[in-house]
C-alpha atoms as a PDB file:
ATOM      1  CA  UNK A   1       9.875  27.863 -30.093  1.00  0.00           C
ATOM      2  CA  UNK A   2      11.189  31.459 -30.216  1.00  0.00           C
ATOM      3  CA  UNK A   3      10.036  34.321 -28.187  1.00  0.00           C
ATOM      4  CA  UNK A   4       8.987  37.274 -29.385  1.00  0.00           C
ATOM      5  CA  UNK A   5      10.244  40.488 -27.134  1.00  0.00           C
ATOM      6  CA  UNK A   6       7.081  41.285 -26.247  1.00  0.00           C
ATOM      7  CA  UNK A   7       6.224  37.578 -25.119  1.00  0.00           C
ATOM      8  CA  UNK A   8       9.214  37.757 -23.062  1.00  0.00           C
ATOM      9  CA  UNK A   9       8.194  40.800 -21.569  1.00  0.00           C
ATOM     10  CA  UNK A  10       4.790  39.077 -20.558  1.00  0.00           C
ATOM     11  CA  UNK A  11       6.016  36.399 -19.014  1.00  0.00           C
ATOM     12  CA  UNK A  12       8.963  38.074 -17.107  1.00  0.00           C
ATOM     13  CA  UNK A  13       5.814  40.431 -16.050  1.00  0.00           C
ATOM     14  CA  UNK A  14       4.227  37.706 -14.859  1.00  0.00           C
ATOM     15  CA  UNK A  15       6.986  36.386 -12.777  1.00  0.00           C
ATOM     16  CA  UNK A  16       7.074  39.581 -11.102  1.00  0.00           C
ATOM     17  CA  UNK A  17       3.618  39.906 -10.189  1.00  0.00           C
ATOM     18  CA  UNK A  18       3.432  36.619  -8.844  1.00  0.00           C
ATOM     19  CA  UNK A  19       6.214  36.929  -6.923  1.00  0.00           C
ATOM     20  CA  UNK A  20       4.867  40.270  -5.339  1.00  0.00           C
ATOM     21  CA  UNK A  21       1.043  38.839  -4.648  1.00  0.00           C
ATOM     22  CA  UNK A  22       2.897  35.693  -2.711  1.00  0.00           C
ATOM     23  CA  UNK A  23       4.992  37.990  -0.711  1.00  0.00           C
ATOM     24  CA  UNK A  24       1.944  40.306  -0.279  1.00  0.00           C
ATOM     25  CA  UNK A  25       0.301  37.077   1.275  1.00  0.00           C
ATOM     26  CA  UNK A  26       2.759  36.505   3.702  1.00  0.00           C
ATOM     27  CA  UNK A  27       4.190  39.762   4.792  1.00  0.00           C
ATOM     28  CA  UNK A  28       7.306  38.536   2.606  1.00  0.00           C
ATOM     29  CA  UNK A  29       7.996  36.251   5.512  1.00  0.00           C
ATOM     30  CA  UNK A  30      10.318  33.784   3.511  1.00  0.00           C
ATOM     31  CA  UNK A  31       9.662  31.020   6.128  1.00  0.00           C
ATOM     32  CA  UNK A  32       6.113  31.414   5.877  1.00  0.00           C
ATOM     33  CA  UNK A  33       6.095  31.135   1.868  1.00  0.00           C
ATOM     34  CA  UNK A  34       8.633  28.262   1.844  1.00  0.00           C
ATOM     35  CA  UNK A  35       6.373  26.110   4.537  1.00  0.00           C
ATOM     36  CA  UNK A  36       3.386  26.889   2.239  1.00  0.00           C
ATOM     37  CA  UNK A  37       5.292  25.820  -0.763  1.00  0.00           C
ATOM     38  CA  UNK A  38       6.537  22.640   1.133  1.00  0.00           C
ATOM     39  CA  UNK A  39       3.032  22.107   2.256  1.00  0.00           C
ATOM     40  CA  UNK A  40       1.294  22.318  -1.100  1.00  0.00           C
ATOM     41  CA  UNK A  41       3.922  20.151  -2.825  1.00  0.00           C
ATOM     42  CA  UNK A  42       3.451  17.144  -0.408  1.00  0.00           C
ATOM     43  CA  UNK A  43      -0.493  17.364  -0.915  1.00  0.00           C
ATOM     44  CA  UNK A  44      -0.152  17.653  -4.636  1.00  0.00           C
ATOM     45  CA  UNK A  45       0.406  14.040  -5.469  1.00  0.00           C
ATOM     46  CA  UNK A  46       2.977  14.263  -7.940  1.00  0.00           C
ATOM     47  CA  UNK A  47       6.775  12.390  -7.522  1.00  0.00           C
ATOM     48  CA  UNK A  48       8.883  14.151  -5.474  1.00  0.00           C
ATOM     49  CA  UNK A  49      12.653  14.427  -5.966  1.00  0.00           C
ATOM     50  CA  UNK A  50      14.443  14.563  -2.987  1.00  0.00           C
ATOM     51  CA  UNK A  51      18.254  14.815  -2.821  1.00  0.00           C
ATOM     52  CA  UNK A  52      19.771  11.506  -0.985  1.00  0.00           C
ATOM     53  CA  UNK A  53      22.532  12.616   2.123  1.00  0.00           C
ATOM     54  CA  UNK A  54      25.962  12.742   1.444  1.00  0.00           C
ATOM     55  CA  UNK A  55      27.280  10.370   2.873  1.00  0.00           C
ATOM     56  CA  UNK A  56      28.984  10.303   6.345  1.00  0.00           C
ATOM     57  CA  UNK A  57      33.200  10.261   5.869  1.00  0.00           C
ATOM     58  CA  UNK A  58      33.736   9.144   9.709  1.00  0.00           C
ATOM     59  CA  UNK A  59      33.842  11.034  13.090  1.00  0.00           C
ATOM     60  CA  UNK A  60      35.430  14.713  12.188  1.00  0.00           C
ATOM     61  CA  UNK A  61      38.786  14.941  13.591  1.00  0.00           C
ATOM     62  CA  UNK A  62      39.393  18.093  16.080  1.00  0.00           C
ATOM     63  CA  UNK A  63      41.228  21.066  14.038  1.00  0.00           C
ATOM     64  CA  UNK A  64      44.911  21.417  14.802  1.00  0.00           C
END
């Protein structure tokens, strides 16, 4: 599917005024709108992905 310029401009438009009511909703408070996001994922019931831990390469040796 191609977009049309003027779809592109709606949906970039979009973005942006999504982006500015969430911000509006938290007083852009980043840590507020990520522990919302966070919050509303887990209570969604969909699959989540989460990245396993690297894995641990020993006790880190003091810096010469």
């Amino acid at each position: 599917m191609t977009l049309k310029p003027k779809d592109h401009d709606t949906t970039i438009s979009d973005i942006h005024r999504t982006r500015r009511r969430i911000a509006e909703k938290f007083g852009g408070d980043l840590s507020a709108i990520l522990e919302d996001a966070k919050k509303r994922q887990e209570s969604c019931g969909h699959t989540i992905w989460r990245r396993s831990p690297k894995p641990s390469s020993g006790p880190e040796s003091p810096a010469s």
